[in-house]
Protein backbone atom coordinates (compact mmCIF):
# COMPACT_ATOMS: atom_id res chain seq x y z
CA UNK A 1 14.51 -12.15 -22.57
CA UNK A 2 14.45 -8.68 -23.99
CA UNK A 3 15.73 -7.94 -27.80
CA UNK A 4 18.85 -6.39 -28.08
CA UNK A 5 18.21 -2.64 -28.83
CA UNK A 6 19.34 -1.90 -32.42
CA UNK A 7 22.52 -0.42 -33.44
CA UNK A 8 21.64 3.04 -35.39
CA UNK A 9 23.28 3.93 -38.82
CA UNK A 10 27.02 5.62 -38.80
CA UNK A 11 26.98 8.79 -40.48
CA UNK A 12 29.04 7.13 -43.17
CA UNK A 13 25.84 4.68 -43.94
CA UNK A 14 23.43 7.20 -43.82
CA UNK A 15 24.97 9.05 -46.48
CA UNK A 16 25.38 5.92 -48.38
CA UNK A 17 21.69 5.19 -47.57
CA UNK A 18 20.86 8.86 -48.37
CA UNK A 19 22.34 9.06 -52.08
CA UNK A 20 20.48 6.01 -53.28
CA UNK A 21 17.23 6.98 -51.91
CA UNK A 22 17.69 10.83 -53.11
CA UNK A 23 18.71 8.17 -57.22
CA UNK A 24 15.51 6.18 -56.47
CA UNK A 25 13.37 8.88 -55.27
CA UNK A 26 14.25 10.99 -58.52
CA UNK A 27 13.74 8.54 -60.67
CA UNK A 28 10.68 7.08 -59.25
CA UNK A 29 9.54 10.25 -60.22
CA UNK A 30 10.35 10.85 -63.04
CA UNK A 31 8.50 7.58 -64.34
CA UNK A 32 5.86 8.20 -62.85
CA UNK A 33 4.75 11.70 -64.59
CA UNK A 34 5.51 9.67 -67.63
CA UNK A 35 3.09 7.04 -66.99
CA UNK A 36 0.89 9.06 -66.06
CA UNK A 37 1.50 11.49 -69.61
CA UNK A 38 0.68 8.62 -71.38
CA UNK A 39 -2.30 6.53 -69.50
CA UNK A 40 -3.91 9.46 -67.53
CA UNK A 41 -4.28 9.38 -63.44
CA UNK A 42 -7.30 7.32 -63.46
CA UNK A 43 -5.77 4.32 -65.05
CA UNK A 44 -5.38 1.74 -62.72
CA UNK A 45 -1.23 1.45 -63.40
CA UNK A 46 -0.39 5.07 -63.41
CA UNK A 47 -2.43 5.35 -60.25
CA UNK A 48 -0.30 3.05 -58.48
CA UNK A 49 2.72 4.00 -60.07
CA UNK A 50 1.17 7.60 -58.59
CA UNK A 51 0.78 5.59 -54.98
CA UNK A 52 4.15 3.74 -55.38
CA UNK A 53 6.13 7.41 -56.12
CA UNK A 54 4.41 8.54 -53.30
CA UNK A 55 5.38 6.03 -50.47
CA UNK A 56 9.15 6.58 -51.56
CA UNK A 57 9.15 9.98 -50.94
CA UNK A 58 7.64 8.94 -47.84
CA UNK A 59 9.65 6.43 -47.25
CA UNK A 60 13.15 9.33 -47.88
CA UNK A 61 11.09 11.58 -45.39
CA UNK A 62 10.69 8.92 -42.72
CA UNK A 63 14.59 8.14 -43.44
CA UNK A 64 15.53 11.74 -42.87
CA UNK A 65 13.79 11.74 -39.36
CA UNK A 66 15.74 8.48 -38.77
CA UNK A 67 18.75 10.26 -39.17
CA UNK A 68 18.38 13.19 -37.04
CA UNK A 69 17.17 10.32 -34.09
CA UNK A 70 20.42 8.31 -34.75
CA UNK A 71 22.96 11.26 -35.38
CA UNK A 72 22.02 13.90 -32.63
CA UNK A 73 24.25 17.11 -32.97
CA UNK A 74 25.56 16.04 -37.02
CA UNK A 75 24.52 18.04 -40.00
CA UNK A 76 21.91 15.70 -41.98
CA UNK A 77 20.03 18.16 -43.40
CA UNK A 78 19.48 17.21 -46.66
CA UNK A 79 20.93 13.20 -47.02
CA UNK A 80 17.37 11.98 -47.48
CA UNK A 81 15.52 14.64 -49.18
């Protein structure tokens, strides 16, 4: 028996979706040149806090490609990144 196939983000959910990852992303980043201020990019935290900041951008950049597969013809430039 084959899986269903998944039902794709409205519009409505990506830009939901979309303005808490653009609040996290910010953020994320934000913390991290902090950290990494205070403890230098060799220290073992602030380089994963460095890692961490960077697979959340990822993470919005994967998300915006998402949303151009699921919404084919709507404006989403923008609701990730």
């Amino acid at each position: 028996m084959r899986p269903q196939s998944p039902v794709p983000l409205t519009l409505e959910e990506h830009r939901e979706l979309g303005a808490e990852m653009r609040a996290v992303n910010a953020r994320m980043q934000e913390l991290c040149k902090v950290v990494v201020s205070v403890y230098g990019p060799h220290n073992t935290a602030a380089f994963t806090f460095i890692k961490a900041a960077e697979q959340i951008s990822r993470l919005c950049q994967d998300l915006q490609a998402q949303a151009a597969r699921d919404l084919p013809g709507y404006p989403i430039d923008g609701l990730y990144l």
